[in-house]
C-alpha atoms as a PDB file:
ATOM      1  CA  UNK A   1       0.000   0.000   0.000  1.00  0.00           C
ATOM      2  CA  UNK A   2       1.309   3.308  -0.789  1.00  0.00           C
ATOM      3  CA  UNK A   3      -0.142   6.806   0.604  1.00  0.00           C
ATOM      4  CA  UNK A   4      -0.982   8.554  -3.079  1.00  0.00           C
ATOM      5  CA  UNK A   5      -2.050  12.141  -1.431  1.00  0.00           C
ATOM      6  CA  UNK A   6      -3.078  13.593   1.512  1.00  0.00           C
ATOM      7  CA  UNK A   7      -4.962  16.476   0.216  1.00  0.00           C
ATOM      8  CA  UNK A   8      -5.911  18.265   3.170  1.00  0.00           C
ATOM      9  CA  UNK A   9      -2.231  18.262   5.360  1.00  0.00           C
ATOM     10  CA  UNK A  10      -0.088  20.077   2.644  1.00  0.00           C
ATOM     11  CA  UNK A  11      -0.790  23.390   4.531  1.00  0.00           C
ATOM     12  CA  UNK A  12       1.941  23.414   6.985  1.00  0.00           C
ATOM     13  CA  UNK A  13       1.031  26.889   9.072  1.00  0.00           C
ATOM     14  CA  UNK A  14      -2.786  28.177   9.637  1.00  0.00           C
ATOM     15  CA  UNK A  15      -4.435  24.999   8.923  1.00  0.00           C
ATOM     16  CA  UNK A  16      -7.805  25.427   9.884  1.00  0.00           C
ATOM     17  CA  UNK A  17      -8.921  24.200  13.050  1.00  0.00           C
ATOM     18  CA  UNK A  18     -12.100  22.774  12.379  1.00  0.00           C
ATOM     19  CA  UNK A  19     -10.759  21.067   9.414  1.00  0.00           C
ATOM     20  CA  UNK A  20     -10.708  17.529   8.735  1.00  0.00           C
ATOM     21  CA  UNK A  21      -7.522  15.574   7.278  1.00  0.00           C
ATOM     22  CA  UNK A  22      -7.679  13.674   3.794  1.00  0.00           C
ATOM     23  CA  UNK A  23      -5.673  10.200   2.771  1.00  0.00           C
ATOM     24  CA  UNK A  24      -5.852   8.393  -0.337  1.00  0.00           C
ATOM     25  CA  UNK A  25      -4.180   5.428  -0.903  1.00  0.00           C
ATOM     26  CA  UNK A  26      -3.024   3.007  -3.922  1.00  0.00           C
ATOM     27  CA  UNK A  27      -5.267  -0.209  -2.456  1.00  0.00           C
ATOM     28  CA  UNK A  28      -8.552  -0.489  -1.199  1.00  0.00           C
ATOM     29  CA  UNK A  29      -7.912  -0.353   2.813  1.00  0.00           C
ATOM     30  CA  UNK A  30      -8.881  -2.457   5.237  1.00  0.00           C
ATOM     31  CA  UNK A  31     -10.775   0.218   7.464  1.00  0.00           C
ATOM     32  CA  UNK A  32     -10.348  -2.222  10.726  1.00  0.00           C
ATOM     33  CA  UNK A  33      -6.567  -1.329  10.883  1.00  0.00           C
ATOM     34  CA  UNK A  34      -7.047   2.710  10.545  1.00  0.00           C
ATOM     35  CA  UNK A  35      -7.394   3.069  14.087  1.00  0.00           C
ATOM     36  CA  UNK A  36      -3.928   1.404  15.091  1.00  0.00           C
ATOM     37  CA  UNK A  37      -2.284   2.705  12.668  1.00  0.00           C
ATOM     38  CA  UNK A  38      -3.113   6.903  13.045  1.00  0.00           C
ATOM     39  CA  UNK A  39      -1.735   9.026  15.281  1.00  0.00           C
ATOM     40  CA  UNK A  40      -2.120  12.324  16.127  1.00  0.00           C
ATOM     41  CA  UNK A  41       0.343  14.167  18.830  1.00  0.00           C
ATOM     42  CA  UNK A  42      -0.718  15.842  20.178  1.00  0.00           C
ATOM     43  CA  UNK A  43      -3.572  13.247  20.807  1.00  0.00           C
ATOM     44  CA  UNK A  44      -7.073  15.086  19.243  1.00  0.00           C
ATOM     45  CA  UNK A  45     -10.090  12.566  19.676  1.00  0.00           C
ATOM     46  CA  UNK A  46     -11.588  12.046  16.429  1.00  0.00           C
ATOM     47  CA  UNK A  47     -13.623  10.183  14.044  1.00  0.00           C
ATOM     48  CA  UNK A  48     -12.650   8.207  11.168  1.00  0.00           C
ATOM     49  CA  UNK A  49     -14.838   8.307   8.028  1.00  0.00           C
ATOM     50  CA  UNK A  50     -14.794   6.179   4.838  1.00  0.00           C
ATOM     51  CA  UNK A  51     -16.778   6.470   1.203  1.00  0.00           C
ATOM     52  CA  UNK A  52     -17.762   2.794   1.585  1.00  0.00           C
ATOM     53  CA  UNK A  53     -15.973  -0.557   2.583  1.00  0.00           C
ATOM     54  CA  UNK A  54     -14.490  -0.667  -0.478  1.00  0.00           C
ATOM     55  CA  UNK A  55     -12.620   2.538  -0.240  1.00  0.00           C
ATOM     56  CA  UNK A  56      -8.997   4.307  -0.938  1.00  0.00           C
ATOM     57  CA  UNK A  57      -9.863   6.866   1.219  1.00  0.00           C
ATOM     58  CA  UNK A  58      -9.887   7.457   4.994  1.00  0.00           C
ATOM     59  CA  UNK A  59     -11.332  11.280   6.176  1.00  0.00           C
ATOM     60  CA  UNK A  60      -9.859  11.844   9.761  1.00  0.00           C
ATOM     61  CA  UNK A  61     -12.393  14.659  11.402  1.00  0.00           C
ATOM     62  CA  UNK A  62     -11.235  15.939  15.136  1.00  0.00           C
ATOM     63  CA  UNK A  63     -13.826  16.609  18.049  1.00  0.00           C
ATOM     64  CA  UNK A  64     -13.904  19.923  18.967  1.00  0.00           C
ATOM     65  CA  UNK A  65     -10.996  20.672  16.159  1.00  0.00           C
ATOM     66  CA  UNK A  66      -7.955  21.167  16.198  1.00  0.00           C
ATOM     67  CA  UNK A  67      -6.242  23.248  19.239  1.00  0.00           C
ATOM     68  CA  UNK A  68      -5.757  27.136  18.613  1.00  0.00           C
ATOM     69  CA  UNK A  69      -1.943  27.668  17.486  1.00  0.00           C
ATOM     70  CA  UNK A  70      -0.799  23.913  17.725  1.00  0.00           C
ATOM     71  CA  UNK A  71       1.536  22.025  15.943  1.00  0.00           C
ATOM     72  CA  UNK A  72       0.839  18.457  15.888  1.00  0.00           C
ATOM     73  CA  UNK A  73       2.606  15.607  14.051  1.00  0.00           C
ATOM     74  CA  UNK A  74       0.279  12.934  12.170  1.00  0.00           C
ATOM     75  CA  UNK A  75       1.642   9.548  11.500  1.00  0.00           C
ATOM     76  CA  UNK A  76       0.120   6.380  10.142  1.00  0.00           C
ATOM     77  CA  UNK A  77       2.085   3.605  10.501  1.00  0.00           C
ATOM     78  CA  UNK A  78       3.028   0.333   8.840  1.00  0.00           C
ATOM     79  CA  UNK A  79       0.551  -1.300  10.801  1.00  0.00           C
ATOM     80  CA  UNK A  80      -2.115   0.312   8.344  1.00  0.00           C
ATOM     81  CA  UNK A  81      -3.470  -2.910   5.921  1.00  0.00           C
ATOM     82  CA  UNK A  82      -4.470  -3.209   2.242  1.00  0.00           C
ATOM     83  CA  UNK A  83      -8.025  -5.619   1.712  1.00  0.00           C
ATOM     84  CA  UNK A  84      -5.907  -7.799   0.003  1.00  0.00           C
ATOM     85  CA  UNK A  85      -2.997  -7.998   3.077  1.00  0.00           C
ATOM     86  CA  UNK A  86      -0.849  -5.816   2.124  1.00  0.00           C
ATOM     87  CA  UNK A  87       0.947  -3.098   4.413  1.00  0.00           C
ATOM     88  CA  UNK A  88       1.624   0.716   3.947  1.00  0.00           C
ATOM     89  CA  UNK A  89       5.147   0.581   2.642  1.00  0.00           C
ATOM     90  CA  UNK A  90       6.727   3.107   4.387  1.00  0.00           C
ATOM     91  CA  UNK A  91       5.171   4.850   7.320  1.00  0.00           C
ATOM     92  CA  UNK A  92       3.641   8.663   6.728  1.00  0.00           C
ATOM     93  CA  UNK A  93       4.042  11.014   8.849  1.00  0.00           C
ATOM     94  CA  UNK A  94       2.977  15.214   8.344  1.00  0.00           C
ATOM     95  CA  UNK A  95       3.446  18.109  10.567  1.00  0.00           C
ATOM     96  CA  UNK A  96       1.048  21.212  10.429  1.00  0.00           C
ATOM     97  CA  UNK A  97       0.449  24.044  12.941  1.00  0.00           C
ATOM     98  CA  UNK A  98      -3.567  25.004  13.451  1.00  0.00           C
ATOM     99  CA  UNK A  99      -4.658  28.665  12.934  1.00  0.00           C
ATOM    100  CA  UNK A 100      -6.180  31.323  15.333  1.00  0.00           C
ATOM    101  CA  UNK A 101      -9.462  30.465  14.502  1.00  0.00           C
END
């Protein structure tokens, strides 16, 4: 499995607190190993959304967003799992700091 884009964490200053983060990935992903394999520091409770079972994409949406003027480090590790059994190559990781508002 390989992480194609991740559409919403390119902005690396300002991004918007109530914002949600964006993945795509080359295989259909097996949406039971999302949870292990995200992290957020620091930790934001959040909720994982998907297009369907069958999906390449995983939407990561925070409670409460993001903290005012934060930077936080998101990683998904090789623990993350292609339908077919495959892992995420290499792992991801993105840093961002969250705007004012």
């Amino acid at each position: 499995v390989g992480l194609l884009r991740s559409a919403r964490a390119q902005v690396t200053t300002g991004f918007p607190r109530n914002s949600s983060l964006y993945f795509s990935f080359s295989l259909y992903i097996d949406t039971a190993t999302v949870r292990n394999a995200f992290h957020v520091s620091p930790d934001v409770p959040g909720i994982f959304s998907y297009y369907s079972e069958l999906t390449r994409n995983v939407n990561f949406s925070p409670v409460g967003g993001f903290a005012e003027s934060t930077i936080y480090t998101v990683t998904i590790d090789t623990t993350l799992m292609s339908r077919s059994g495959h892992r995420l190559s290499v792992p991801y990781q993105v840093t961002f700091a969250s705007g004012e508002y």
